[in-house]
Protein backbone atom coordinates (compact mmCIF):
# COMPACT_ATOMS: atom_id res chain seq x y z
CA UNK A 1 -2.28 -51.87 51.25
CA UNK A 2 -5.28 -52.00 49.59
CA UNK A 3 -5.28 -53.36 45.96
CA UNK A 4 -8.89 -52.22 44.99
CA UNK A 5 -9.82 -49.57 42.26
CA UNK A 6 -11.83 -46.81 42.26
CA UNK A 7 -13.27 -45.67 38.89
CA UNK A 8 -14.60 -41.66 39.03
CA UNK A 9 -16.23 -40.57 35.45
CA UNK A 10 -16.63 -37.03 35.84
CA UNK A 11 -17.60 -34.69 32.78
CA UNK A 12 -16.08 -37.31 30.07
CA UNK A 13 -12.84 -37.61 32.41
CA UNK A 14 -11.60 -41.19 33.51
CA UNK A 15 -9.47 -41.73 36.50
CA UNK A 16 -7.94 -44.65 38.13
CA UNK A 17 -7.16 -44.33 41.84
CA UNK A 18 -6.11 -46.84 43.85
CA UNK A 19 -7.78 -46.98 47.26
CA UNK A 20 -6.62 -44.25 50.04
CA UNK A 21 -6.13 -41.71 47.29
CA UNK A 22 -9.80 -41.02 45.96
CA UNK A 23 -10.53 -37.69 47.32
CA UNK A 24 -7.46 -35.96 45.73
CA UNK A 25 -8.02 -38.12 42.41
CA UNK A 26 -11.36 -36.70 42.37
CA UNK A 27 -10.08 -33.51 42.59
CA UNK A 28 -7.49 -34.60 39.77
CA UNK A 29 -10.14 -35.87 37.78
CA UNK A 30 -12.30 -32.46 37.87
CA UNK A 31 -9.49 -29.99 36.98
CA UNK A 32 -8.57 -32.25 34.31
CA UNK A 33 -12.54 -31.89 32.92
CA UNK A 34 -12.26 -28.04 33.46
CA UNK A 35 -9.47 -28.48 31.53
CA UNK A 36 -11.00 -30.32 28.87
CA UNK A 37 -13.83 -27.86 28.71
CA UNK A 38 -11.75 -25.11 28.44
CA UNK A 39 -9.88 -26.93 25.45
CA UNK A 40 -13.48 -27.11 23.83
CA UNK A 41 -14.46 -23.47 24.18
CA UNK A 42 -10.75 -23.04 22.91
CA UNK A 43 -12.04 -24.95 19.93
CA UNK A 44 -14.64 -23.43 19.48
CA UNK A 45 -13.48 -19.55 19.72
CA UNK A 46 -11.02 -21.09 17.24
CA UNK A 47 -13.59 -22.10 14.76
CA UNK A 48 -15.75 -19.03 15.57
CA UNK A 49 -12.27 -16.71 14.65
CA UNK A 50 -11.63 -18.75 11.40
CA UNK A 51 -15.53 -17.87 10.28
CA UNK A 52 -15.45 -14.58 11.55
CA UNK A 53 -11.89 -14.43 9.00
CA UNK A 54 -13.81 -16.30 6.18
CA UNK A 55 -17.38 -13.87 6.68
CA UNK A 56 -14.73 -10.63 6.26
CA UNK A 57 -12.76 -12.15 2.95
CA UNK A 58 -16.26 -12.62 1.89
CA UNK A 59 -17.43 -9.02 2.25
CA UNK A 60 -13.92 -7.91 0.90
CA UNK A 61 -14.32 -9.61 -2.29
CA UNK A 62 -18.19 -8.70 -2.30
CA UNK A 63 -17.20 -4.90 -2.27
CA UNK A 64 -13.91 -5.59 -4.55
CA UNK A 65 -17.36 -7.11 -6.94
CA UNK A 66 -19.02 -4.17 -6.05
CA UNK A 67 -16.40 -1.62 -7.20
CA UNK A 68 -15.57 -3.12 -10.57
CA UNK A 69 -19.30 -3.68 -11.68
CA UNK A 70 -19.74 0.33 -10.35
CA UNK A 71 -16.71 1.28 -12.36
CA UNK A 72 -17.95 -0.66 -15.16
CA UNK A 73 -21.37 0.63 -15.44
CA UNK A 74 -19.25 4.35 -14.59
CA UNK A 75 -17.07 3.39 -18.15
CA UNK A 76 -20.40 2.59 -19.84
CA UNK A 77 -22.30 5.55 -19.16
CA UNK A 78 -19.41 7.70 -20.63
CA UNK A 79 -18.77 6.07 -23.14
CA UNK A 80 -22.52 6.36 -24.22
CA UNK A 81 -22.55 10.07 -23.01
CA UNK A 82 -19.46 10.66 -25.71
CA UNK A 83 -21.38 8.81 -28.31
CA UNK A 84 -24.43 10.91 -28.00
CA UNK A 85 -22.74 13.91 -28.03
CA UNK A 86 -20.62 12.35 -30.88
CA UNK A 87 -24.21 12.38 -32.22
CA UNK A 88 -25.42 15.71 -31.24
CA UNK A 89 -21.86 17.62 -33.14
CA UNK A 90 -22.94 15.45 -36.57
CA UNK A 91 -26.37 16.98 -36.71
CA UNK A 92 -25.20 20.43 -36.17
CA UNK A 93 -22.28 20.03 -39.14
CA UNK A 94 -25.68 18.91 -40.76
């Protein structure tokens, strides 16, 4: 029985393996990095779904913005369109 250690680094993954059983810890060692690579790109269609969330509640409440500054300026103009003809009927009782 062998007592010595083999050590594979593979992609950021550590294995242990003693002796006769290298080849299939290798193989051990490399699904477990495909694994861990697949947890990153997991990550990172997580964090890419979160901003793609945030960059839509951003254009929501940009157009929300949008539509109460247009209704606004809407309220404005006929409110100054009533004064003016407010205007225009006191000249002619003139």
């Amino acid at each position: 029985m062998k007592t010595a250690c083999i050590l594979f680094l593979t992609l950021g993954a550590v294995a242990l393996v003693a002796g006769d059983d290298a080849p299939a810890a290798k193989r051990q060692v490399v699904s477990l990095a495909t694994v861990v690579r697949l947890a990153g790109a997991g990550d990172i269609d997580i964090r890419l779904a979160n901003e793609r969330v945030a960059e839509q509640d951003l254009t929501r409440a940009r157009l929300d913005y949008l539509g109460i500054v247009t209704g606004r300026n809407r309220a404005q103009f006929l409110l100054r369109r009533a004064i003016a003809a407010e205007a225009v009927v006191a000249k002619r009782k003139k």
